[in-house]
Structure formats: structure tokens, C-alpha cells
Protein backbone atom coordinates (compact mmCIF):
# COMPACT_ATOMS: atom_id res chain seq x y z
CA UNK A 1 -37.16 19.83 13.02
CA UNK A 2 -38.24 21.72 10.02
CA UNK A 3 -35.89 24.39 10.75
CA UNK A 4 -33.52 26.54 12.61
CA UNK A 5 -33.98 29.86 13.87
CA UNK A 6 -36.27 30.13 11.39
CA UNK A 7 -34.60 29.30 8.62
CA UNK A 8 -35.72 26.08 6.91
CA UNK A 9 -34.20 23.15 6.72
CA UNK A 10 -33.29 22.57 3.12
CA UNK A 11 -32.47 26.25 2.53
CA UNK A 12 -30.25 26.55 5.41
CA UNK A 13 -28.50 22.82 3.88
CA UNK A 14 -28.08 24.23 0.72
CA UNK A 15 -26.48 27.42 1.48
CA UNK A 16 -24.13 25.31 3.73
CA UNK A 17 -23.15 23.07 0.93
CA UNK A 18 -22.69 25.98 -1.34
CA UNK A 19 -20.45 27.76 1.21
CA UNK A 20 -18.46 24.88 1.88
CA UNK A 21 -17.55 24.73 -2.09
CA UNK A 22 -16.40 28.38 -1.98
CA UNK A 23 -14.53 27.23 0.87
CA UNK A 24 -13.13 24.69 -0.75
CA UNK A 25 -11.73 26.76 -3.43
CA UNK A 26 -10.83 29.79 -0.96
CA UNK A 27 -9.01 26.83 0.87
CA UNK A 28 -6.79 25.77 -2.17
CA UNK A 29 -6.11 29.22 -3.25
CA UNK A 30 -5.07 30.49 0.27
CA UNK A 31 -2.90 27.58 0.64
CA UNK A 32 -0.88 28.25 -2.58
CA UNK A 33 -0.16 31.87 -1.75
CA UNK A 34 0.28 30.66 1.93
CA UNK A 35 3.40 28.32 0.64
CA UNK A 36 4.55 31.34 -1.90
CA UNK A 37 4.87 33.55 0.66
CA UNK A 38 5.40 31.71 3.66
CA UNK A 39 8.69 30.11 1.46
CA UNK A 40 10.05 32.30 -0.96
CA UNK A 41 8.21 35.91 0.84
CA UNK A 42 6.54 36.66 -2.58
CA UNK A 43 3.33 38.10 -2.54
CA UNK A 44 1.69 36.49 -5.61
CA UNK A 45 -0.63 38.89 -7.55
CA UNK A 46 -1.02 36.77 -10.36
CA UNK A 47 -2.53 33.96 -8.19
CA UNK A 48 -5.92 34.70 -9.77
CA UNK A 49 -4.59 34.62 -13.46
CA UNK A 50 -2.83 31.34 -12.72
CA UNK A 51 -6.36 29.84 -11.66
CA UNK A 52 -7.74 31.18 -14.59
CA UNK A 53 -5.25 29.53 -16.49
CA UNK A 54 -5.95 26.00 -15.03
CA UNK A 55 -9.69 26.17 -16.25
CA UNK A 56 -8.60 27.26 -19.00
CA UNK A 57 -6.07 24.45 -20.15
CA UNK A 58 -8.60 22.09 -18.56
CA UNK A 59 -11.29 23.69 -21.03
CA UNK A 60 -8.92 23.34 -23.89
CA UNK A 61 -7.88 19.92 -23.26
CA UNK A 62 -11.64 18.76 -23.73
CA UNK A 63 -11.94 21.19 -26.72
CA UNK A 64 -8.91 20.83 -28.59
CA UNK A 65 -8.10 17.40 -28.06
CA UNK A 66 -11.04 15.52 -26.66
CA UNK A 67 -9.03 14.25 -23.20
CA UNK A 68 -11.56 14.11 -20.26
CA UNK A 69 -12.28 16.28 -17.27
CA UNK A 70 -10.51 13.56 -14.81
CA UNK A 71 -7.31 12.96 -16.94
CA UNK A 72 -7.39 16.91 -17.25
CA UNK A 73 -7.10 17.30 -13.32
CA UNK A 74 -4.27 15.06 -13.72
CA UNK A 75 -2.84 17.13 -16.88
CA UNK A 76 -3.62 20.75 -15.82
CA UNK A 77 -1.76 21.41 -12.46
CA UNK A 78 1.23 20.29 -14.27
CA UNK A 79 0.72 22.61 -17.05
CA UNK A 80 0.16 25.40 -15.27
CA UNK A 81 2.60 24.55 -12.05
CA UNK A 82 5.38 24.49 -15.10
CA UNK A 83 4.54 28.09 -16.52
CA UNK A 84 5.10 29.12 -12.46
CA UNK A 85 8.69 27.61 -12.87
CA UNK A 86 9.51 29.44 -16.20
CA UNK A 87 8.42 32.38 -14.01
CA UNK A 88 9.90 31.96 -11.07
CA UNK A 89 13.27 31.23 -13.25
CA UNK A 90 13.17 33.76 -14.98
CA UNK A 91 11.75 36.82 -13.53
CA UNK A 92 11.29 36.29 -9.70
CA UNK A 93 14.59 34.84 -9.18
CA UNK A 94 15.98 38.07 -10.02
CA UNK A 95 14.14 39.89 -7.03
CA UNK A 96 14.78 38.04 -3.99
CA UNK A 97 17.59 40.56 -3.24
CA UNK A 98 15.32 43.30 -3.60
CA UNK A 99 12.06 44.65 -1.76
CA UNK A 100 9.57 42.66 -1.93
CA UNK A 101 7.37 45.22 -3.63
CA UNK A 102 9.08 44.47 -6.42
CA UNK A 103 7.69 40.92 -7.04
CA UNK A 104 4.46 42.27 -6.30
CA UNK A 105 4.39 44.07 -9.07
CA UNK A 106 5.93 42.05 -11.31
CA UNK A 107 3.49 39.45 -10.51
CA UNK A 108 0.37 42.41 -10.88
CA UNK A 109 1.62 43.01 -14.19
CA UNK A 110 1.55 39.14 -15.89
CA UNK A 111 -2.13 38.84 -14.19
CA UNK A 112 -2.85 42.03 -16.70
CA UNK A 113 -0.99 40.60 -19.05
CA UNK A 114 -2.55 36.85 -18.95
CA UNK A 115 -5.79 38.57 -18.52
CA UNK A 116 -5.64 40.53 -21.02
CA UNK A 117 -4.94 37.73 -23.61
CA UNK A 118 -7.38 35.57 -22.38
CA UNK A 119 -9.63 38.30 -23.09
CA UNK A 120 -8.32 39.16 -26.77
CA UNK A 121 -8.62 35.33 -27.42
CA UNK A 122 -11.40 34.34 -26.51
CA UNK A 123 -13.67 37.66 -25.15
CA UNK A 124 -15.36 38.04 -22.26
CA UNK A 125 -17.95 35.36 -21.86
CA UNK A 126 -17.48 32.22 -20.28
CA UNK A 127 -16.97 28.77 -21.99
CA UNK A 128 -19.38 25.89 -21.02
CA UNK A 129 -17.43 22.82 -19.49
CA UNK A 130 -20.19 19.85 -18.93
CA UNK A 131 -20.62 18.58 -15.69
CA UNK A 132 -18.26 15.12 -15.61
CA UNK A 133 -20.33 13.44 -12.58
CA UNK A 134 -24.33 12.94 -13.00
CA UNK A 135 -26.32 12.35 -10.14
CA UNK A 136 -26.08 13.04 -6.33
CA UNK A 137 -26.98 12.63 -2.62
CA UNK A 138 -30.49 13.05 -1.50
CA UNK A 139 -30.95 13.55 2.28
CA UNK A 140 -34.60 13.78 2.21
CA UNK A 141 -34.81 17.71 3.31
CA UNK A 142 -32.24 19.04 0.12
CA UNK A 143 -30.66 17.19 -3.07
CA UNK A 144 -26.82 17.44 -3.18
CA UNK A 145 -24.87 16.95 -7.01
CA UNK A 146 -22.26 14.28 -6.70
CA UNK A 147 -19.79 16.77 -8.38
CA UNK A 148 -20.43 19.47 -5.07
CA UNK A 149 -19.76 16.85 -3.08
CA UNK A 150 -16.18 15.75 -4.81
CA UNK A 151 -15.24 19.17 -4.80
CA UNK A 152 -15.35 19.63 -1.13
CA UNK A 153 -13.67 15.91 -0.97
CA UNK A 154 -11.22 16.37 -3.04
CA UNK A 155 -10.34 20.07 -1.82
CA UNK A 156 -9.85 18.60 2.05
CA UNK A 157 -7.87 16.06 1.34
CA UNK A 158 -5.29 17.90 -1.45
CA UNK A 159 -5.28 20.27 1.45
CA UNK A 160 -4.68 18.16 4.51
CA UNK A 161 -1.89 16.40 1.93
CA UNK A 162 -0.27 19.40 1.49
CA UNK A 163 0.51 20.88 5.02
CA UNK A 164 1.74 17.30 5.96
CA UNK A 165 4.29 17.00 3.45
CA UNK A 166 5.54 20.67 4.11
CA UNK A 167 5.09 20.43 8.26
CA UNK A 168 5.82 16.82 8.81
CA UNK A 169 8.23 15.28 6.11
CA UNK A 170 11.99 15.88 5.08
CA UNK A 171 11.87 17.25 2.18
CA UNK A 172 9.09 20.18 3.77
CA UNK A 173 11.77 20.62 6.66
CA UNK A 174 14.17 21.53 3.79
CA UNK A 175 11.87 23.87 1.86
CA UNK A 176 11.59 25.67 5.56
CA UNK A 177 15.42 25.22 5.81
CA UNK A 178 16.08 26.95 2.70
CA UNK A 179 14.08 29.75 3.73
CA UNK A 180 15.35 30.09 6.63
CA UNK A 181 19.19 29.76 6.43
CA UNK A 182 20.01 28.85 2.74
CA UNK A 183 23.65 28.67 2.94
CA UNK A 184 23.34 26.26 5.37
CA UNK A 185 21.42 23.98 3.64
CA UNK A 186 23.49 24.23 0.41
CA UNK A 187 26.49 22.99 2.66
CA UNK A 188 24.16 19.37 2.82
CA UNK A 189 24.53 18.89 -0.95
CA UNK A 190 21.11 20.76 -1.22
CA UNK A 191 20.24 22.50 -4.41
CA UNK A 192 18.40 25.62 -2.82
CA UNK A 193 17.62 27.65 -5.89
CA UNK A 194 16.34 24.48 -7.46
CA UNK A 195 13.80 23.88 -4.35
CA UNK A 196 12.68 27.49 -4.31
CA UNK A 197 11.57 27.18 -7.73
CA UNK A 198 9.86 23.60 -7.42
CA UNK A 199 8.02 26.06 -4.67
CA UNK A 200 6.73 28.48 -6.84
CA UNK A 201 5.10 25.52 -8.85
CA UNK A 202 3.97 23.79 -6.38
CA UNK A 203 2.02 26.72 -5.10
CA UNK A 204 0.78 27.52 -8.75
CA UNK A 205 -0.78 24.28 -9.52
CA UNK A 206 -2.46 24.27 -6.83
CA UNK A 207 -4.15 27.11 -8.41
CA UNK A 208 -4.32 25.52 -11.62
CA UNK A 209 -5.83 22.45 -9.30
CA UNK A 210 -8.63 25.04 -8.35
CA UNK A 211 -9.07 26.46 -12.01
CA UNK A 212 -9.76 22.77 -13.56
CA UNK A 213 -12.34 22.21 -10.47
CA UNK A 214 -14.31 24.99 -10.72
CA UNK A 215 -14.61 24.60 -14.93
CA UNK A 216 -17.98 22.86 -14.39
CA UNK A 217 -19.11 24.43 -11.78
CA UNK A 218 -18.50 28.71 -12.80
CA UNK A 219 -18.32 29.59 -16.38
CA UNK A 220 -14.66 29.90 -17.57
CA UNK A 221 -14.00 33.20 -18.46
CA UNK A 222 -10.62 35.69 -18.45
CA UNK A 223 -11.76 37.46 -15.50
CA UNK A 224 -12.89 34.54 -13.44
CA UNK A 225 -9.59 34.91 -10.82
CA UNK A 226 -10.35 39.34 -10.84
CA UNK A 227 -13.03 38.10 -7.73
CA UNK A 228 -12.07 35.36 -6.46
CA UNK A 229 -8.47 36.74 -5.46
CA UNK A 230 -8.90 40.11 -3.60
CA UNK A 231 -11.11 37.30 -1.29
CA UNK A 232 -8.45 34.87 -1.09
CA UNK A 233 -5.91 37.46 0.30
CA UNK A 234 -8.44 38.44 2.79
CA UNK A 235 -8.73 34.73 3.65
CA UNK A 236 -4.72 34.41 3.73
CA UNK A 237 -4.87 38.10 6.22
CA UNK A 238 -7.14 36.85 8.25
CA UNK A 239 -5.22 32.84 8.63
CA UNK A 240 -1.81 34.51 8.92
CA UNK A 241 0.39 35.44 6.10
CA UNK A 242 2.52 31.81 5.37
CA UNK A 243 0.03 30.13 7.54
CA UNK A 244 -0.07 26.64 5.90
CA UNK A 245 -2.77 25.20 8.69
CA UNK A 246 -4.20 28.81 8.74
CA UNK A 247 -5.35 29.19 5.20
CA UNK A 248 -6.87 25.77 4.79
CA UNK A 249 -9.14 26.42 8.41
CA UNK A 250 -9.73 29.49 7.82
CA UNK A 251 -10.92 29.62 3.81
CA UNK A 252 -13.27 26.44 4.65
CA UNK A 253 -14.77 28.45 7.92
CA UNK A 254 -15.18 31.97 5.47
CA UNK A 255 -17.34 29.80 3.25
CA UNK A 256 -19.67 28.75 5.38
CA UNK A 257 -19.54 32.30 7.03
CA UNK A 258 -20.21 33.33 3.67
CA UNK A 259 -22.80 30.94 2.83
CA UNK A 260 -24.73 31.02 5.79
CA UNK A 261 -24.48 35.05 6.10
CA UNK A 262 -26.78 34.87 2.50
CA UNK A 263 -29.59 33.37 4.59
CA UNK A 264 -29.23 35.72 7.34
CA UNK A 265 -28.40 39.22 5.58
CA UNK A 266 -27.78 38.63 2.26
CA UNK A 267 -26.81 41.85 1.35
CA UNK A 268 -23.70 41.52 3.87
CA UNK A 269 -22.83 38.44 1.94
CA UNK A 270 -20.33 39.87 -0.26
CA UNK A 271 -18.33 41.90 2.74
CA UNK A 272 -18.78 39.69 5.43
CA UNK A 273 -14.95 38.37 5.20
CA UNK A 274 -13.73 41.81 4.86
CA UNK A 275 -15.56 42.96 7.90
CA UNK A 276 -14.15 39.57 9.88
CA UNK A 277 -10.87 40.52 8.47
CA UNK A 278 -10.85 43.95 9.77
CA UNK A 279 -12.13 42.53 13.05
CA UNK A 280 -9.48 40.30 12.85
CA UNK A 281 -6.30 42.64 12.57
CA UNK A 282 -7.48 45.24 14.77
CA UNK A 283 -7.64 42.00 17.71
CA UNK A 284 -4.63 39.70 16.05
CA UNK A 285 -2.43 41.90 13.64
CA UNK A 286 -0.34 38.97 12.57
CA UNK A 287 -3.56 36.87 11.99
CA UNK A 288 -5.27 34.08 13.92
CA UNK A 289 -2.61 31.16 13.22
CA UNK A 290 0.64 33.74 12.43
CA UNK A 291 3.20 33.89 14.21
CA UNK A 292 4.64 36.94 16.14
CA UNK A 293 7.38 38.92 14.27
CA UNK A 294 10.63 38.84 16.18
């Protein structure tokens, strides 16, 4: 079977490998502002910034002071998860009382403002990160680079890790808690203000998780998150706003969607989720995995 409905073989392969990498990244993304506003009911602009930021600190650690892509992966989230916690202490702790319009804008205007000098630093054109695995798969009809296939690994499982510590362990039924009834929960002893922040950073390292994984793979640049997240909140529409399972099936399936679309009609490619997301709220207005308001 040299192809399928035309399409052949190794094209149709690659274009499915490629799609589930953007997946992959759609996946991690979607789950971090899934868990920001599922939790805390923050709409986080500066989502794209904060990815940005992880390939960059990722980039720097190799430039700056020679440490290694894999020690960065290690390094980075942390980095970046702790600027979310200065932020989230700071500034976003101040508008929970408020509209949540607010803390959309607050978090639209660090993106400009982390953008912006990103851009003054170090200009618009992307900084080379090597490629830290050599080698790949060969199935006999398409060649796949090791590093493609790590990404989608690694992605799946930091994803499937995720929802089960904030769906099926304690201290995920007390983030929900919090959310849900936080004066309760500070009658157990529980330092709610503390959680919500630990929140916030968990949610932005995961984007600083994405940033450091997609160094090697996209140039990185100041502008690299402007893209990426006006598709990631079409991914987290179309999953369910706060839908932890949601986001993670949904940005891998958009991928592919994606991917495969460019073999099909590739000029549809680059509105495809838009149009499913359209589709989607005019059917399901809360999204395919959210829940009905009450």
C-alpha cells in the first residue's frame, strides 16, 4: 500500500508526525491555561510570552553558561514557573475580587512588555539552539529524527502526569477545593493563597516546559508565542475552558487535523482549527469536554 486516498505513503507519515509535534506543544500550552483558568478563573494573555521565555532561558543557559539542553529542561520550567509566582503575588492576587477582565489585561500588557524586551535585547531574528539528539527512526516508507519523536513522548506523558495529579490525588482535590469553597478549606489548616499561587506556576512552567522543547526545533525569537497562542486559546475553546482532559485530547487531535489538512488543502491549513472551533460553539457552547454552567 503505497498510499491512501491518494496521498503517498511517506508524505501522508510525515505530515502526521509533524502534526502530532504541534500537537504536542498545543497540548502543553492548552493544559497550562486549562489549570490557570480552570483554578484561579484567570485568563492568561501572557501565556505566549511565558513560552517565549522558557526558550529563551533554555537558549541562555547553553550560551551564557555552557549547561546542556537536558539539564536546561530540568532548569527552565523552574525559572520561568518562579517569575509566574512573583506575578501571581504581586499583581494577580490583587484582582481576584474584581472582573476578570481585569487580569486579562494585566496579563496582555506584561506579554507586550516581555515582548517588547526580548525584542530590544536581542532583535527580531531567531537564535540557533543545536539539535541535542542525532539520529532517528526509519520505517522504511519516511525517516523520523529521534528528537520529533521525544517531543511527542515527552509531551504525552508530562500531560497524562499532570491531569492525574490534579483529578486523582489529594493535593489536586485541594487545588479544586480552594477554588471552589476557599474558606472551607482554610478551616483544614490549608494555606489557600499559598496553593493558588503554586497554581499560577505550575501552569507557567509548563509553558516554559514547551519554550525549552521547541528551542531546537523553531528558531527562538521574541515573537515566537504572538502565533502559537491565539491557536492555543482556540484549542482551550474548543476542549472546554478549565478542561484539564479536554485540552490535552483536543490540542493532540488539532495537530494532526492540522497536519493532515496541509496534504489535503493546504491553504485551509492555517484556519482549519478556527473553522472546527466555530463549528464547535455553534453545536457545544461550553466546549466538547466543559461542563454546563449552572
Amino acid at each position: 500500500m503505497n498510499d491512501i486516498f491518494g496521498i503517498p505513503m511517506s508524505a501522508f507519515v510525515g505530515q502526521l508526525v509533524i502534526g502530532l509535534i504541534n500537537g504536542s506543544f498545543y497540548a502543553l500550552m492548552s493544559l497550562g491555561l486549562a489549570i490557570i483558568f480552570g483554578l484561579l478563573h484567570v485568563v492568561n494573555f501572557a501565556h505566549g510570552a511565558q513560552y517565549m521565555l522558557g526558550a529563551f532561558v533554555a537558549w541562555g543557559l547553553l550560551e551564557y553558561f555552557g549547561i546542556n539542553y537536558w539539564y536546561a529542561l530540568l532548569i527552565t520550567p523552574v525559572v520561568v514557573g518562579a517569575v509566574g509566582l512573583v506575578i501571581e503575588r504581586l499583581m494577580l492576587r490583587r484582582l481576584y475580587s474584581v472582573d476578570h477582565v481585569y487580569a486579562l489585561l494585566l496579563t496582555f500588557g506584561l506579554a507586550m512588555l516581555m515582548e517588547g524586551a526580548f525584542r530590544w535585547k536581542f532583535g527580531a531574528t531567531g537564535q540557533p539552539y543545536p539539535n541535542p539528539m542525532s539520529g532517528g527512526l526509519d520505517i522504511g516508507i519516511s525517516f523520523i529524527p529521534a528528537y520529533r519523536i521525544w517531543v511527542i513522548a515527552a509531551s504525552l506523558m508530562l500531560c497524562i502526569g499532570t491531569w492525574f495529579v490534579i483529578e486523582r490525588t489529594k493535593l489536586g482535590s485541594y487545588l479544586r477545593a480552594a477554588n471552589e469553597n476557599a474558606s472551607l478549606v482554610r478551616t483544614f489548616g490549608i494555606n489557600v493563597p499559598r496553593m493558588l499561587m503554586l497554581t499560577y506556576g505550575l501552569g507557567v512552567g509548563l509553558a516554559g516546559f514547551s519554550g525549552a522543547m521547541a528551542a531546537p526545533i523553531y528558531q527562538v525569537n521574541p515573537l515566537m508565542g504572538n502565533s502559537l497562542i491565539v491557536v492555543v486559546f482556540a484549542v482551550v475553546v474548543i476542549g472546554g475552558m478549565g478542561s484539564i482532559i479536554g485540552s490535552i485530547i483536543t490540542g493532540f487531535s488539532l495537530g494532526v487535523v492540522e497536519g493532515l489538512t496541509k496534504l489535503i488543502y493546504p491553504d485551509a491549513a492555517g484556519v482549519v482549527i478556527f473553522v472546527v472551533m466555530i463549528i464547535t460553539l455553534a453545536i457545544r457552547p461550553n466546549g466538547l469536554f466543559g461542563q454546563e454552567a449552572r
